[in-house]
N, C-alpha and C. Protein backbone atom coordinates (compact mmCIF):
# COMPACT_ATOMS: atom_id res chain seq x y z
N UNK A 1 125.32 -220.15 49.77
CA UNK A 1 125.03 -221.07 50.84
C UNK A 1 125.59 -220.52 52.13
N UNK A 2 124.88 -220.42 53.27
CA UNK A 2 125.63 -220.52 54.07
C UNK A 2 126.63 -221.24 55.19
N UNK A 3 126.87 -220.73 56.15
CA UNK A 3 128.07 -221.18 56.94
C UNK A 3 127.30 -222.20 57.88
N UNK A 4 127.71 -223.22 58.08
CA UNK A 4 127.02 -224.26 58.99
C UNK A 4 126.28 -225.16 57.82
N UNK A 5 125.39 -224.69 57.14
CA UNK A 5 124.50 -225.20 56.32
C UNK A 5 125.25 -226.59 56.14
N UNK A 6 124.16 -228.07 56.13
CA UNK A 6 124.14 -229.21 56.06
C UNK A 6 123.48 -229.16 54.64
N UNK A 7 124.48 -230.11 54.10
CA UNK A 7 123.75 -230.85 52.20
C UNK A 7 123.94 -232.17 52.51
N UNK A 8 122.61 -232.75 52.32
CA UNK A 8 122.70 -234.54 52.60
C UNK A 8 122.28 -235.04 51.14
N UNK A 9 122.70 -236.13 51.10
CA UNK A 9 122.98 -237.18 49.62
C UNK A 9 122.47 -238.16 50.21
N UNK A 10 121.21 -238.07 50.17
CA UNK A 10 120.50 -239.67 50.70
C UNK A 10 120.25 -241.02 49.92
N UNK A 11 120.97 -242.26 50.85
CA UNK A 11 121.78 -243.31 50.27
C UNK A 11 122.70 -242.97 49.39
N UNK A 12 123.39 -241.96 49.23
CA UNK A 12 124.71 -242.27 48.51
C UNK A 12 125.72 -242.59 49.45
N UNK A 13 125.66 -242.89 50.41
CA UNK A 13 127.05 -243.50 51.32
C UNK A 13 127.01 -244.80 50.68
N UNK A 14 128.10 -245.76 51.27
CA UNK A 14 128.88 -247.03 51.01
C UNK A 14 127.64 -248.24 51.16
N UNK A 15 127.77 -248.58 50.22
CA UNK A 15 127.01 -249.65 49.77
C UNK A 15 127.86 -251.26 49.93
N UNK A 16 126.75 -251.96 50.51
CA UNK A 16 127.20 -253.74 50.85
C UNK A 16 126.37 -254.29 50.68
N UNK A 17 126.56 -255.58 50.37
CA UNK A 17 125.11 -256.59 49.86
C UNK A 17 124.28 -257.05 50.98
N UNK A 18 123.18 -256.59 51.48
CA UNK A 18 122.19 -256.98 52.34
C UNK A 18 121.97 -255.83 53.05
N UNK A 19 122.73 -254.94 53.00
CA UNK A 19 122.58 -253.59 53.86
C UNK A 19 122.40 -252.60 53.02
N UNK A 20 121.49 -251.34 54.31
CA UNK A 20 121.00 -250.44 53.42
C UNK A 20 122.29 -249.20 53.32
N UNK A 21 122.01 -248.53 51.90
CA UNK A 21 123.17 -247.76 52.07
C UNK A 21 122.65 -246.26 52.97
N UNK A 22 123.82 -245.90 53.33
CA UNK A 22 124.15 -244.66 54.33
C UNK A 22 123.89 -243.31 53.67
N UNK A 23 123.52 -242.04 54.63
CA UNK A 23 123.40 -240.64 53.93
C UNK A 23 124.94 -240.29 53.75
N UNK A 24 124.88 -239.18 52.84
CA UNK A 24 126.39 -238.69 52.87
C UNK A 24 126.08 -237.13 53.48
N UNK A 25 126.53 -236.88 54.59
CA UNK A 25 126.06 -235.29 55.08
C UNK A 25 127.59 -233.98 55.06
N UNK A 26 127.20 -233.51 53.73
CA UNK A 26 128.30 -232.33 54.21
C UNK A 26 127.97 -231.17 54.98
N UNK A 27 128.61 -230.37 55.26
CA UNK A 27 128.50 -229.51 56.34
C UNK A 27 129.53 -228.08 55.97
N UNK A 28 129.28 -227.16 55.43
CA UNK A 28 130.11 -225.92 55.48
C UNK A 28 130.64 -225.57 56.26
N UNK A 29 131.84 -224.71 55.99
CA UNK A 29 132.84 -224.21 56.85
C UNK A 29 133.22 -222.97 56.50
N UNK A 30 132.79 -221.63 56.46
CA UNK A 30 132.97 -220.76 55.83
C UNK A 30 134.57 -220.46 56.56
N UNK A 31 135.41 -219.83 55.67
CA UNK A 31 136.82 -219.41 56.03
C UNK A 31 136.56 -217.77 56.12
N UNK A 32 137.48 -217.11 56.61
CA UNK A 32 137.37 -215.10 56.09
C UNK A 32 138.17 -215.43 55.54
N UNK A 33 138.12 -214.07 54.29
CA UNK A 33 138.33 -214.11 53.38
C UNK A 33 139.77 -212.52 53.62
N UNK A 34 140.91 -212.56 52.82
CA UNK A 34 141.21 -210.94 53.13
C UNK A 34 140.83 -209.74 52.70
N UNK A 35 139.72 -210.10 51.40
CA UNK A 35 139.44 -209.08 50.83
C UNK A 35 137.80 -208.79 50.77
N UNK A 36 136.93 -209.98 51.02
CA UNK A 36 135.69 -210.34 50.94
C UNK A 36 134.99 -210.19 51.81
N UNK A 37 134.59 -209.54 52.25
CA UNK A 37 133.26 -210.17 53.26
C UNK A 37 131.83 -210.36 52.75
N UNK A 38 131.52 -211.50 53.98
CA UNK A 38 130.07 -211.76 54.07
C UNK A 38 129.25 -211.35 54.44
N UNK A 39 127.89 -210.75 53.43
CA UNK A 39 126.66 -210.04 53.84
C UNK A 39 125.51 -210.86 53.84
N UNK A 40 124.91 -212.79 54.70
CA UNK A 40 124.12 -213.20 53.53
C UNK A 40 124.39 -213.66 52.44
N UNK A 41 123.57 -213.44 51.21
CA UNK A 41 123.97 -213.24 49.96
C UNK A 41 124.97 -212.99 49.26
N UNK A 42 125.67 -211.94 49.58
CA UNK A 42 126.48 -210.25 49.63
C UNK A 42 127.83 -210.78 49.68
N UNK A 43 128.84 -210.74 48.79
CA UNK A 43 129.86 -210.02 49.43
C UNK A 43 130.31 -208.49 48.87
N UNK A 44 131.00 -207.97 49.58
CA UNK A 44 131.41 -206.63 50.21
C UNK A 44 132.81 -206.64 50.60
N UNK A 45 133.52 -205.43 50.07
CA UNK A 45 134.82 -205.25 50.30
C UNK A 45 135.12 -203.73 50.04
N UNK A 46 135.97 -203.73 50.91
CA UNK A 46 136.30 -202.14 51.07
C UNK A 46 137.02 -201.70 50.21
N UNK A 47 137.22 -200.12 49.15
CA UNK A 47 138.47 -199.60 48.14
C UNK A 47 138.52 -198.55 48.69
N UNK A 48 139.74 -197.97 49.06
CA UNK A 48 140.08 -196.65 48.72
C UNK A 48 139.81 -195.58 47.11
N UNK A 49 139.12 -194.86 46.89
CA UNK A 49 139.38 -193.98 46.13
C UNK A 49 139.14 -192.52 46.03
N UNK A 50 139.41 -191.98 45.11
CA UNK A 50 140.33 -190.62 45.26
C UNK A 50 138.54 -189.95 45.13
N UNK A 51 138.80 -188.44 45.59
CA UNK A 51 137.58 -187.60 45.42
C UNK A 51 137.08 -187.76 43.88
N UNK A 52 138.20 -187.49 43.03
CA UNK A 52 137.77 -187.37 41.78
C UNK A 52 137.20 -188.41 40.66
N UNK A 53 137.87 -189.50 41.81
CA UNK A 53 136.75 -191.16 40.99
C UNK A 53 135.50 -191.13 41.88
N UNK A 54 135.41 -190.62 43.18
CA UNK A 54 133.89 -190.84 43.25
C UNK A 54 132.92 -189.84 42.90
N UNK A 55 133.64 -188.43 42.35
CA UNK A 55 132.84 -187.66 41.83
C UNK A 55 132.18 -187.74 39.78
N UNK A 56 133.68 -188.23 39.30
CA UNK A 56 133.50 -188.31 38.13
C UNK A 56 133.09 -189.54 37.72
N UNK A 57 133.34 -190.63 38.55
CA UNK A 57 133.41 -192.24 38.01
C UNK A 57 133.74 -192.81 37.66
N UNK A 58 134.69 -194.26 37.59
CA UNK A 58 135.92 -194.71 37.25
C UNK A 58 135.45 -196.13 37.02
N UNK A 59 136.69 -197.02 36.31
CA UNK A 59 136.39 -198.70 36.66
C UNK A 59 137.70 -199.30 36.67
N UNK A 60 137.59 -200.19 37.08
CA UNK A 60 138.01 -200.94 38.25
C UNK A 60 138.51 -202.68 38.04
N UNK A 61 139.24 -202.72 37.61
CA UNK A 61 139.16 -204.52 37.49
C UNK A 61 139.47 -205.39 38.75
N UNK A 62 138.10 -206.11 39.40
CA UNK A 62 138.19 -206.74 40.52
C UNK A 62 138.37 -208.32 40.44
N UNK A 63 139.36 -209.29 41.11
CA UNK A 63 139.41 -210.59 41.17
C UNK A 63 138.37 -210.81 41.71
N UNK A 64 137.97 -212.12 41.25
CA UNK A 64 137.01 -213.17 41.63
C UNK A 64 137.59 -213.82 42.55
N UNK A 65 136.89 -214.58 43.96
CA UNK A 65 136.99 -215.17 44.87
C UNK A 65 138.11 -216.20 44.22
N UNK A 66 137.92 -216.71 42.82
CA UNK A 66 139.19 -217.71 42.35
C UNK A 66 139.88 -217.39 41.02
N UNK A 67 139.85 -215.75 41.09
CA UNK A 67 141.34 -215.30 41.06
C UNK A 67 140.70 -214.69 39.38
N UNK A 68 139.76 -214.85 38.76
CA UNK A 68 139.49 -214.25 37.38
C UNK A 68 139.24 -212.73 37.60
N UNK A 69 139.63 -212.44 36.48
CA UNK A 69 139.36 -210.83 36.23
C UNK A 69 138.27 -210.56 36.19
């Protein structure tokens, strides 16, 4: 999703007897991230590595935005 992007919940706001109920409108807030960036879709983050992992090929265990392996 992106940044700004509005999600509305129509009539799920607060409900009263004789009145109609209300939209509920959220609204994103994207934060930066220190390791993440945003491409779109995409994220993207920078590694250092050595000649010989990008020649031979290596792996890598990267966290998830909430912290899983």
């Amino acid at each position: 999703m992106e940044d700004g992007k509005k999600i509305t919940f129509s009539g799920e706001g607060d409900q009263e007897p004789g009145l109609q109920s209300g939209d509920i409108v959220v609204v994103l807030d994207e934060k930066e991230h220190s390791t993440f960036k945003r491409d779109k879709t995409d994220l993207h983050m920078k590694m250092q590595i050595t000649l010989i992992e990008s020649l031979c090929g290596f792996q890598k265990v990267i966290k998830t935005l909430d912290n899983r392996p």
